[in-house]
C-alpha atoms as a PDB file:
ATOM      1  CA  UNK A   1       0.000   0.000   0.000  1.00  0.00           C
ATOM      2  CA  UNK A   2       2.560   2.358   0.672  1.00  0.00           C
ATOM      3  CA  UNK A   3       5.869   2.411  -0.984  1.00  0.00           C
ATOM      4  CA  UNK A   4       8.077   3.643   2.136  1.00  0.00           C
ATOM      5  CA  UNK A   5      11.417   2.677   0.192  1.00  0.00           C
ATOM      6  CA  UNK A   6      10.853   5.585  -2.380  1.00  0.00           C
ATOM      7  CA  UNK A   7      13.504   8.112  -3.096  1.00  0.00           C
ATOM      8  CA  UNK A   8      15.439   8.215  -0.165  1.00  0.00           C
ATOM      9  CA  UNK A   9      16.788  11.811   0.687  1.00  0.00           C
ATOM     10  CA  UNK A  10      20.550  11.112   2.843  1.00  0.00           C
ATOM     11  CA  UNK A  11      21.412  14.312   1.284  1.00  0.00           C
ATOM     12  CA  UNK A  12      19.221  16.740   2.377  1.00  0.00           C
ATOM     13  CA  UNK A  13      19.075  13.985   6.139  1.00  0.00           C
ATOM     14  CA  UNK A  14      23.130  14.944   6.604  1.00  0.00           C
ATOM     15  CA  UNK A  15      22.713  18.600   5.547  1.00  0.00           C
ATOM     16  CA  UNK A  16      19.586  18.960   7.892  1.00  0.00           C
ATOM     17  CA  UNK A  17      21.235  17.272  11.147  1.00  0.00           C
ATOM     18  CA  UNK A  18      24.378  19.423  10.252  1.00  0.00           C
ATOM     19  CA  UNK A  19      23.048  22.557  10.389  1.00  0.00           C
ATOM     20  CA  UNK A  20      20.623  21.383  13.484  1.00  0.00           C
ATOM     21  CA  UNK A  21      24.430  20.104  15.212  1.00  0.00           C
ATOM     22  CA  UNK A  22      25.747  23.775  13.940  1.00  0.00           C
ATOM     23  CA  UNK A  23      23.603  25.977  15.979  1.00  0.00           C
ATOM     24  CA  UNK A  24      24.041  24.181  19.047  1.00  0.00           C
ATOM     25  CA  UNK A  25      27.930  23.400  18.807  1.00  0.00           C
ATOM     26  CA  UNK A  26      28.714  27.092  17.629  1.00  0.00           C
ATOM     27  CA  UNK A  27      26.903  28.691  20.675  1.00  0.00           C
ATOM     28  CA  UNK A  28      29.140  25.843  22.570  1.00  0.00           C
ATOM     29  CA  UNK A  29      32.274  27.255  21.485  1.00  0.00           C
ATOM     30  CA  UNK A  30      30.947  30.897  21.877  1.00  0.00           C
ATOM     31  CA  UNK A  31      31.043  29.465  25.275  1.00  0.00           C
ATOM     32  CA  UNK A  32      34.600  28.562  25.172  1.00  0.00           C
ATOM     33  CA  UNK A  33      34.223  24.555  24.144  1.00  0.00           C
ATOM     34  CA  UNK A  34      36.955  23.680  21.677  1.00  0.00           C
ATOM     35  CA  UNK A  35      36.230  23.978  18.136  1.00  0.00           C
ATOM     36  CA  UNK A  36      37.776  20.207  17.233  1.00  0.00           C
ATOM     37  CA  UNK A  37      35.092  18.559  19.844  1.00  0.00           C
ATOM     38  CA  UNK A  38      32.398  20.784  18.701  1.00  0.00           C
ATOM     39  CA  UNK A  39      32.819  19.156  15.229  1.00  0.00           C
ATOM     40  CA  UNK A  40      33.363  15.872  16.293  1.00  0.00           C
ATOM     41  CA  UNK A  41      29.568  16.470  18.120  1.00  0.00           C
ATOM     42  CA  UNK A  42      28.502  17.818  14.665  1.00  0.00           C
ATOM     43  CA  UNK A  43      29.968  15.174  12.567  1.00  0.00           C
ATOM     44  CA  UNK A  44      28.867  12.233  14.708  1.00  0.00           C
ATOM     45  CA  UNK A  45      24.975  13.616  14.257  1.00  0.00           C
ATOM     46  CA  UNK A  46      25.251  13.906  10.863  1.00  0.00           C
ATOM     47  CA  UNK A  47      26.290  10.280  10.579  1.00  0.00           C
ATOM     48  CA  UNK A  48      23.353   9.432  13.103  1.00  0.00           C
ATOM     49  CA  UNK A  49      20.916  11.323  11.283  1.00  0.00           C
ATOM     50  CA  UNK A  50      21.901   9.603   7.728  1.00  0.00           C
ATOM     51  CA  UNK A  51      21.614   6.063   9.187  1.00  0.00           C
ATOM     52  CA  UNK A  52      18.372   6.977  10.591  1.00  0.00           C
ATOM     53  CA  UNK A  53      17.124   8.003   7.060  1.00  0.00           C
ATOM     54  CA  UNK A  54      18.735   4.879   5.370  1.00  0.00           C
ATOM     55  CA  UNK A  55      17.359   2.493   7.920  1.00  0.00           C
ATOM     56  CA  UNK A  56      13.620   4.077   8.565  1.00  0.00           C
ATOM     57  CA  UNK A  57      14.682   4.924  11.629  1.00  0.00           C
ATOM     58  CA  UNK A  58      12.373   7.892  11.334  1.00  0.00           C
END
């Protein structure tokens, strides 16, 4: 009934749970966290958030 398979977007899932990592990790180093961790957080949810997508996690 419904095709859930269909055009799968990882894209548009990495560039979405980068920028939602960005926000929070750049007010993190505008508190003084190191810039190297705060893209290690970013980089690890964008690798989350694409495996979510390619799985149906969401």
């Amino acid at each position: 009934m419904y095709n859930k398979n269909t055009d799968k977007d990882l894209l548009g899932a990495g560039i979405t749970a980068g920028l939602g990592a960005g926000v929070v990790t750049s007010f993190a180093i505008s508190q003084g966290q190191h810039p190297l961790i705060a893209l290690a957080i970013t980089a690890i949810a964008v690798i989350f958030g694409v495996l979510c997508r390619q799985y149906d996690l969401v």
